[in-house]
PDB file of N, CA and C in Angstrom:
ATOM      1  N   UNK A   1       3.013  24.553  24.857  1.00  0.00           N
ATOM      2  CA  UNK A   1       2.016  23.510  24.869  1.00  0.00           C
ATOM      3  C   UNK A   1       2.538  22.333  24.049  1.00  0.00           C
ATOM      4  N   UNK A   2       2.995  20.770  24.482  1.00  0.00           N
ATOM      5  CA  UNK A   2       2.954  19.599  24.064  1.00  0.00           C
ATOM      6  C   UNK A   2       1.937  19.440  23.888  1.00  0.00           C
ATOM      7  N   UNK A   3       1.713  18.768  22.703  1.00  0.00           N
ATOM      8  CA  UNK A   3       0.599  17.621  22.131  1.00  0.00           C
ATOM      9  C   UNK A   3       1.184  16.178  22.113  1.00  0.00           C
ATOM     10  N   UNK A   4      -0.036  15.331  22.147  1.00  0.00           N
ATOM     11  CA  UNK A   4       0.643  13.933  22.372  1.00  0.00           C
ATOM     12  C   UNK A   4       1.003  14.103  21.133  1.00  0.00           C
ATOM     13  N   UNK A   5       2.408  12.649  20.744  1.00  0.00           N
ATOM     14  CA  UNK A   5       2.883  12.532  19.282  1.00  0.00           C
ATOM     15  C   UNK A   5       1.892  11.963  18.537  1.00  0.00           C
ATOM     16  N   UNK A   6       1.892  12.147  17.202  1.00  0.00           N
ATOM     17  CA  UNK A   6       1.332  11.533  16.618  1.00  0.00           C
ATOM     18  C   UNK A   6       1.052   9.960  16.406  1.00  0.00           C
ATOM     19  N   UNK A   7       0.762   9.480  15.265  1.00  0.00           N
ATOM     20  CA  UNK A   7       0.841   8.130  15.146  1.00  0.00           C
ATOM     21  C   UNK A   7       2.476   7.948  14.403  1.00  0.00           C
ATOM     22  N   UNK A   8       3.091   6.848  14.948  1.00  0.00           N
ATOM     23  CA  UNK A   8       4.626   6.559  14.275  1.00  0.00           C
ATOM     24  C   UNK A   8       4.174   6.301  12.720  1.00  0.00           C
ATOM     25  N   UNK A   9       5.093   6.517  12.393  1.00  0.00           N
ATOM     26  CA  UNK A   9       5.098   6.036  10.952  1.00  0.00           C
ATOM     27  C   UNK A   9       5.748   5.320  10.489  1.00  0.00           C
ATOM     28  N   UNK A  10       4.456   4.173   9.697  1.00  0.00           N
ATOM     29  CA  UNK A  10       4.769   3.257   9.316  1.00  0.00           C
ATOM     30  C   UNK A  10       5.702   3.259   7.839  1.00  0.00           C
ATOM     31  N   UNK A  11       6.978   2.113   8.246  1.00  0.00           N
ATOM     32  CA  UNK A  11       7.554   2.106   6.612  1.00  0.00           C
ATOM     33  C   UNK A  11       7.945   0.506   6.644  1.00  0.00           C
ATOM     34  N   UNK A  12       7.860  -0.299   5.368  1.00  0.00           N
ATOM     35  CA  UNK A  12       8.235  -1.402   4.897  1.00  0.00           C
ATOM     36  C   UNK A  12       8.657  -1.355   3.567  1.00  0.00           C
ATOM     37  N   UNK A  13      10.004  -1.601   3.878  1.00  0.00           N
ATOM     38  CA  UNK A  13      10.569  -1.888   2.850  1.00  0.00           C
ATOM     39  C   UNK A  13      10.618  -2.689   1.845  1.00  0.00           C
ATOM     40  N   UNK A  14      10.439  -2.585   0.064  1.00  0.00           N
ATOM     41  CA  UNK A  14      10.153  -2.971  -0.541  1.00  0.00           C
ATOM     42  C   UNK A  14      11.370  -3.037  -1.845  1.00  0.00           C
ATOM     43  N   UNK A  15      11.990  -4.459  -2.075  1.00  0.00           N
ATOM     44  CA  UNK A  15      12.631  -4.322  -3.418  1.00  0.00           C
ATOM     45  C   UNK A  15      11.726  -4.534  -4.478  1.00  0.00           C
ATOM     46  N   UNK A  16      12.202  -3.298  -5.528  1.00  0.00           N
ATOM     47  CA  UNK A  16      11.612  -3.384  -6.856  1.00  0.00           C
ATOM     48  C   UNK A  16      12.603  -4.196  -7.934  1.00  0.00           C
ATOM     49  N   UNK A  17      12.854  -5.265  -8.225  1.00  0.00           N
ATOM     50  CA  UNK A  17      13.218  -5.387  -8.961  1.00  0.00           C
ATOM     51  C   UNK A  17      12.856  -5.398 -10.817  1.00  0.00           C
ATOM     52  N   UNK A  18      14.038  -5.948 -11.528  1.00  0.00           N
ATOM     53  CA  UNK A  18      13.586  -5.541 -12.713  1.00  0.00           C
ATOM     54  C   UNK A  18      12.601  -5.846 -13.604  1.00  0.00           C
ATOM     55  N   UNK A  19      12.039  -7.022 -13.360  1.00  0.00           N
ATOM     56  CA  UNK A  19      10.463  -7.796 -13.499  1.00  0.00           C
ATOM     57  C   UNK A  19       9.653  -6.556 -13.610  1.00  0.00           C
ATOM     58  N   UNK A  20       9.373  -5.721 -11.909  1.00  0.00           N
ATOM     59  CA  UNK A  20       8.737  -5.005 -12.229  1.00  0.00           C
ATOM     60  C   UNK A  20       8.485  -3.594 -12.605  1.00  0.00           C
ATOM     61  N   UNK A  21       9.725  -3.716 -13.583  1.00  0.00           N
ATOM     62  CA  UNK A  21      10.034  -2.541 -14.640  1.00  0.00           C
ATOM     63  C   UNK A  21       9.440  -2.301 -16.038  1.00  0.00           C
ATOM     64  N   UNK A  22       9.211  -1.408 -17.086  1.00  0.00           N
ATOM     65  CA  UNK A  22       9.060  -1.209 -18.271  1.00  0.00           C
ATOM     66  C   UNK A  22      10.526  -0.995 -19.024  1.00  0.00           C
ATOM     67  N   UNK A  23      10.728  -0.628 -20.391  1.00  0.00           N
ATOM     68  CA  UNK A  23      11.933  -0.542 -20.868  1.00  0.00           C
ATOM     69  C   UNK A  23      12.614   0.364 -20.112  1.00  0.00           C
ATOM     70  N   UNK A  24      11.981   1.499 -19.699  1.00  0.00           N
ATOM     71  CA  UNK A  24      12.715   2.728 -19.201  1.00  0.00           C
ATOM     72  C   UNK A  24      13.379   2.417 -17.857  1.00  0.00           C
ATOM     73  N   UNK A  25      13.256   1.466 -17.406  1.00  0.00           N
ATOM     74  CA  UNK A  25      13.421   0.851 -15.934  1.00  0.00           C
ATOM     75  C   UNK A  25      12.573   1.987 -15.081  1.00  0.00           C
ATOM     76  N   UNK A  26      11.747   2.451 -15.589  1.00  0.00           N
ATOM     77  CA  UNK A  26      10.718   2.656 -14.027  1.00  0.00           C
ATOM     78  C   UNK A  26      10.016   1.590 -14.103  1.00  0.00           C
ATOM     79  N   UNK A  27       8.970   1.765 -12.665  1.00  0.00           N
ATOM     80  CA  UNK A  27       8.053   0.756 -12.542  1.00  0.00           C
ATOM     81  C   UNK A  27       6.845   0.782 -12.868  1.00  0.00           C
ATOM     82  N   UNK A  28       6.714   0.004 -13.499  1.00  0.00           N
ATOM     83  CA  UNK A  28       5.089  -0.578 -14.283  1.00  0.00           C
ATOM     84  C   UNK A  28       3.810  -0.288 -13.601  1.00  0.00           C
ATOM     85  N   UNK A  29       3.159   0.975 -13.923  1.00  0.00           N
ATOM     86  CA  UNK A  29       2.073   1.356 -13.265  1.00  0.00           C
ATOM     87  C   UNK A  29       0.810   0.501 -12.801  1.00  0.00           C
ATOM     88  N   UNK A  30       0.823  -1.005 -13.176  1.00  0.00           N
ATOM     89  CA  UNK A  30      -0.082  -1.600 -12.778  1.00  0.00           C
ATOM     90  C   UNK A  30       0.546  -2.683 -11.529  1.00  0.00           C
ATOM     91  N   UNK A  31       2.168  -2.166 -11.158  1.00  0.00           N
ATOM     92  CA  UNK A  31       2.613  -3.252 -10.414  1.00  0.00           C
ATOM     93  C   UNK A  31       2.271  -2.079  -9.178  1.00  0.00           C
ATOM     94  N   UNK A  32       2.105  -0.839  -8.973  1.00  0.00           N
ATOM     95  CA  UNK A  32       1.294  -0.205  -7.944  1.00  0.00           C
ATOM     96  C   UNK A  32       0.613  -0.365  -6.994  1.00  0.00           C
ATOM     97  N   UNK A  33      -0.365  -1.082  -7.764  1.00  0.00           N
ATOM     98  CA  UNK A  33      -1.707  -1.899  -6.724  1.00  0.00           C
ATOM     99  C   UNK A  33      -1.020  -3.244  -5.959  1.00  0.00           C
ATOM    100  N   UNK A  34      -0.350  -3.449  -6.657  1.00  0.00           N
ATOM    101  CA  UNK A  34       0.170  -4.900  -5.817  1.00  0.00           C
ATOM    102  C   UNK A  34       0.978  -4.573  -4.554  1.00  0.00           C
ATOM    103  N   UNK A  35       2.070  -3.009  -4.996  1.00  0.00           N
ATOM    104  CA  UNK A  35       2.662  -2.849  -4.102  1.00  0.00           C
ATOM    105  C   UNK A  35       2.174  -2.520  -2.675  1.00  0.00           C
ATOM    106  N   UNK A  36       0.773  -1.914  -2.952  1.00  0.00           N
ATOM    107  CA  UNK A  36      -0.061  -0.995  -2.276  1.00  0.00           C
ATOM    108  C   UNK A  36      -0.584  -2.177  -1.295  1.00  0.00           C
ATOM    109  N   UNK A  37      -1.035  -3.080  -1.939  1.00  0.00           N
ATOM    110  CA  UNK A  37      -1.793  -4.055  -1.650  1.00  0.00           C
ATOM    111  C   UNK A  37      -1.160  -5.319  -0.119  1.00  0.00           C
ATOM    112  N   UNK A  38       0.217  -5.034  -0.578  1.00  0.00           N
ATOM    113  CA  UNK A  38       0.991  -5.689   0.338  1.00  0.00           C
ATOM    114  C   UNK A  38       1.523  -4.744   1.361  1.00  0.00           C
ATOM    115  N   UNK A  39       1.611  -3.110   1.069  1.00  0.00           N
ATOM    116  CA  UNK A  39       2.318  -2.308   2.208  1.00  0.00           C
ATOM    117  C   UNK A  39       0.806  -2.518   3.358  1.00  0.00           C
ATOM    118  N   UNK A  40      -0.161  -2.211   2.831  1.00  0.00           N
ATOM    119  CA  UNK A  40      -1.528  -2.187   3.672  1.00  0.00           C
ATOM    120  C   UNK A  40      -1.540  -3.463   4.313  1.00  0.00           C
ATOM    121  N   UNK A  41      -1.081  -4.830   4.084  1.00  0.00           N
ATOM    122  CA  UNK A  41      -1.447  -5.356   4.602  1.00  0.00           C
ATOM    123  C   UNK A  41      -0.696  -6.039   5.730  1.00  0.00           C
ATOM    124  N   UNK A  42       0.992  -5.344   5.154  1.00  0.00           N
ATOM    125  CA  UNK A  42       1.649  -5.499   6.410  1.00  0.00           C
ATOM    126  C   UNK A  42       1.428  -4.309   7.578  1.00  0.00           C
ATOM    127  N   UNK A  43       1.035  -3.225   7.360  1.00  0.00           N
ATOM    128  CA  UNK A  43       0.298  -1.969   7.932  1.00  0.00           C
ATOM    129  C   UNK A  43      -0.718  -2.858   8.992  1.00  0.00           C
ATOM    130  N   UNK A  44      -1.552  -3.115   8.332  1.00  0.00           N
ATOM    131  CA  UNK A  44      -2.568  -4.406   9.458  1.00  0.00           C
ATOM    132  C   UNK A  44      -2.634  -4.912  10.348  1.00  0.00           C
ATOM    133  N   UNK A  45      -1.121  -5.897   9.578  1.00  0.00           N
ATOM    134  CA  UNK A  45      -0.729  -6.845  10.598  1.00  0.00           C
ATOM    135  C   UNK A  45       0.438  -6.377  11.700  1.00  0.00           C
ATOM    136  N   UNK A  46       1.136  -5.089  11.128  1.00  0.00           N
ATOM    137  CA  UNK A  46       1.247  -5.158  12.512  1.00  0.00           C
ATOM    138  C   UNK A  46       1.192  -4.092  13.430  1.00  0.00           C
ATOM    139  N   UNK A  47      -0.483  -3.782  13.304  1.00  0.00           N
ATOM    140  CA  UNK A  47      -1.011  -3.230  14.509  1.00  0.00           C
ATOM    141  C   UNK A  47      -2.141  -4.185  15.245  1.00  0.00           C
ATOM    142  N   UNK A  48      -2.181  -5.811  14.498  1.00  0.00           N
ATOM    143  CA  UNK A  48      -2.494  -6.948  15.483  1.00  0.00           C
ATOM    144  C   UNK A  48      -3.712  -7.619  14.822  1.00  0.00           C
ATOM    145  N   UNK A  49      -4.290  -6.526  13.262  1.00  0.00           N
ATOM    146  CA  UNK A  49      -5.160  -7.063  12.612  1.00  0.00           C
ATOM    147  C   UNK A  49      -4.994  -8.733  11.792  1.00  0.00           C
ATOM    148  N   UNK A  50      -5.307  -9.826  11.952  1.00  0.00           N
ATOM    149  CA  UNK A  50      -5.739 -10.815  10.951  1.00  0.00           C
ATOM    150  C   UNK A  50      -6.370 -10.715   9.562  1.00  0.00           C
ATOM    151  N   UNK A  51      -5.614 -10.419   8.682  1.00  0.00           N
ATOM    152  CA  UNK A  51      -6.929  -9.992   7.943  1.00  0.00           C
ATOM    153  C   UNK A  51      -7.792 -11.602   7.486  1.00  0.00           C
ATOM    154  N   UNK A  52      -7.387 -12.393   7.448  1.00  0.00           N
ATOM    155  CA  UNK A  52      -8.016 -14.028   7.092  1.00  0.00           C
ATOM    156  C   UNK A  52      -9.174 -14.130   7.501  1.00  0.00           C
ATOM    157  N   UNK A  53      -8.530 -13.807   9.547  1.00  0.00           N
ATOM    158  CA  UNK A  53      -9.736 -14.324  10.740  1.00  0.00           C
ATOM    159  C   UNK A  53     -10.741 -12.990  10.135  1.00  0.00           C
ATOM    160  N   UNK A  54     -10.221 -11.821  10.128  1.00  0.00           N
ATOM    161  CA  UNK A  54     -11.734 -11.159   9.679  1.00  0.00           C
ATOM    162  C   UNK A  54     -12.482 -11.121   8.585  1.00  0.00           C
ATOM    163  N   UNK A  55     -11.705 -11.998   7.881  1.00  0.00           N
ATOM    164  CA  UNK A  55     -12.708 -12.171   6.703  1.00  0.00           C
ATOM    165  C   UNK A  55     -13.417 -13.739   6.913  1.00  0.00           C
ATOM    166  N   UNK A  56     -13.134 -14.419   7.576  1.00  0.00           N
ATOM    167  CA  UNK A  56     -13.231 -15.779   8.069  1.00  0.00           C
ATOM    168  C   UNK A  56     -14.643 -15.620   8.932  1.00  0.00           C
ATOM    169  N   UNK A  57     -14.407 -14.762  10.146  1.00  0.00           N
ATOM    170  CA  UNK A  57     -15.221 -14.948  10.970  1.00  0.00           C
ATOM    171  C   UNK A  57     -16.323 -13.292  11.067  1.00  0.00           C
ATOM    172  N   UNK A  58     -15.284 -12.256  10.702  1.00  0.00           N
ATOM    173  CA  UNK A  58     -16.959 -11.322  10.519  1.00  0.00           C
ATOM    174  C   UNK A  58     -17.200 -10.963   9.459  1.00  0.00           C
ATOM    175  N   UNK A  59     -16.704 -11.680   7.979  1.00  0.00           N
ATOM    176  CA  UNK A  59     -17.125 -11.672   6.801  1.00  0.00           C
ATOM    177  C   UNK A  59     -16.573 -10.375   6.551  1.00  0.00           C
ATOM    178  N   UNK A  60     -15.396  -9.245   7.001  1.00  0.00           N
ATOM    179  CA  UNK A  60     -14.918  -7.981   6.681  1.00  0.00           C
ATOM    180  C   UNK A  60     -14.072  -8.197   5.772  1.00  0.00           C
ATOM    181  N   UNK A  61     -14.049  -7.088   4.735  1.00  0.00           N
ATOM    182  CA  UNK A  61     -13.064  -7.343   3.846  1.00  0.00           C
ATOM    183  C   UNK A  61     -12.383  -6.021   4.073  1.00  0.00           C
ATOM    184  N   UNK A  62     -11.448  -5.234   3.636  1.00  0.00           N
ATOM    185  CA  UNK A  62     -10.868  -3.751   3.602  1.00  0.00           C
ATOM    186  C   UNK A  62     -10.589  -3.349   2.752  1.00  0.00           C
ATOM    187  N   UNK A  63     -10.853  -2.305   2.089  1.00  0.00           N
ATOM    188  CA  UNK A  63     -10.192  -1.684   0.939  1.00  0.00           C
ATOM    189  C   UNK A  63      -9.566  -0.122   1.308  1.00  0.00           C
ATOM    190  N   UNK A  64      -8.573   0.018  -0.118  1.00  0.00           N
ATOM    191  CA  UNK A  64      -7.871   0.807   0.106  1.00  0.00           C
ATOM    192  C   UNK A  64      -7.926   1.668  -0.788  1.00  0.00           C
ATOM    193  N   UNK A  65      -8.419   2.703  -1.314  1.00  0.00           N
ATOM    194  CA  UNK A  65      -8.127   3.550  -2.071  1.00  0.00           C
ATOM    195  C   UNK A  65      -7.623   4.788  -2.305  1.00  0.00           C
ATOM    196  N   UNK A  66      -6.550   5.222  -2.788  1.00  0.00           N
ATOM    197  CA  UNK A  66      -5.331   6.405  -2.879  1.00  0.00           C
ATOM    198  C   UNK A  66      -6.397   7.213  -2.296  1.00  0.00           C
ATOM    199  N   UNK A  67      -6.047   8.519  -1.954  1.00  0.00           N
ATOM    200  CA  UNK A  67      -6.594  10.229  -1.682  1.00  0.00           C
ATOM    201  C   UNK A  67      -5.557  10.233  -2.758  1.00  0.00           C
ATOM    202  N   UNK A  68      -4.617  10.503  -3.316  1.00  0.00           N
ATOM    203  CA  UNK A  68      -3.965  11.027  -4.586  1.00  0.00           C
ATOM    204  C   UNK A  68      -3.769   9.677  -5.686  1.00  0.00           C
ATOM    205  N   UNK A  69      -4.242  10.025  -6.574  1.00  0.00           N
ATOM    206  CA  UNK A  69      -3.902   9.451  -8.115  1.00  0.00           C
ATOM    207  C   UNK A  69      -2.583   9.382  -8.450  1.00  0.00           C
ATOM    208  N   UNK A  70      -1.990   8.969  -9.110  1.00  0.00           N
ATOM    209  CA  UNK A  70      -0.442   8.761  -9.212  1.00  0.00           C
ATOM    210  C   UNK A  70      -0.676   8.822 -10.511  1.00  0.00           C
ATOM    211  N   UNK A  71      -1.824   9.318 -11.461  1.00  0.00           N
ATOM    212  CA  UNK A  71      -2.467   9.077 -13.072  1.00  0.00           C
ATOM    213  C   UNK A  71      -1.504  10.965 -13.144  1.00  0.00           C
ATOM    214  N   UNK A  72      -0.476  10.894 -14.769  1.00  0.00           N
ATOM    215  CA  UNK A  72      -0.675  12.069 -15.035  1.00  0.00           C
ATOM    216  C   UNK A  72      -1.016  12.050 -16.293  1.00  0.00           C
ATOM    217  N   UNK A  73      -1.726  13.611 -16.267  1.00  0.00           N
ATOM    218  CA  UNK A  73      -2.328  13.653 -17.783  1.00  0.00           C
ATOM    219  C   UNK A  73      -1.634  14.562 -18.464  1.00  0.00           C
ATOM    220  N   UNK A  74      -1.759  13.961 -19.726  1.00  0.00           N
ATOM    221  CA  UNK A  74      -0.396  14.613 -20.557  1.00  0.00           C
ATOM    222  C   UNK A  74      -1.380  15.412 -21.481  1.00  0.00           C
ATOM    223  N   UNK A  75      -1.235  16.699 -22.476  1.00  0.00           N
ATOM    224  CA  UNK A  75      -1.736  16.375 -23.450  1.00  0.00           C
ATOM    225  C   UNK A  75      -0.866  16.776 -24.261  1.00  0.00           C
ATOM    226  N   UNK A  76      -1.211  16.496 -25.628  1.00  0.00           N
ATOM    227  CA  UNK A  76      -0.007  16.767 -26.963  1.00  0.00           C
ATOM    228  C   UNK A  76      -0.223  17.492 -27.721  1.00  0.00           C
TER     229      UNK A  76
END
């Protein structure tokens, strides 16, 4: 038994540079949302969404929020 394929999966590539690093050179847990913020919205656009015109003309906005936390808890 075939099933149809799934949905392709989406990837956009993203340089991190060192801006958005801490000393350790990882990346700065609040530069996350930004990253997030821009993969979703090329995600959007190109399956043909506007996001402008829909916020323009049916007042929609979109949000995005993780299913997983990227928060770990330490304790000492």
């Amino acid at each position: 038994m075939t099933g149809s394929p799934g949905p392709k999966p989406f990837s956009w590539p993203l340089r991190v540079y060192y801006q958005h690093t801490d000393a350790g050179g990882v990346v700065f847990h609040a530069n996350y949302f930004s990253f997030m913020e821009c993969s979703r919205t090329e995600l959007l656009q190109s399956q043909g969404f506007d996001l402008g015109e829909l916020a323009r003309r049916d007042r929609v906005l979109l949000w995005c929020i993780p299913r997983k936390s990227p928060t770990i808890s330490r304790r000492c």
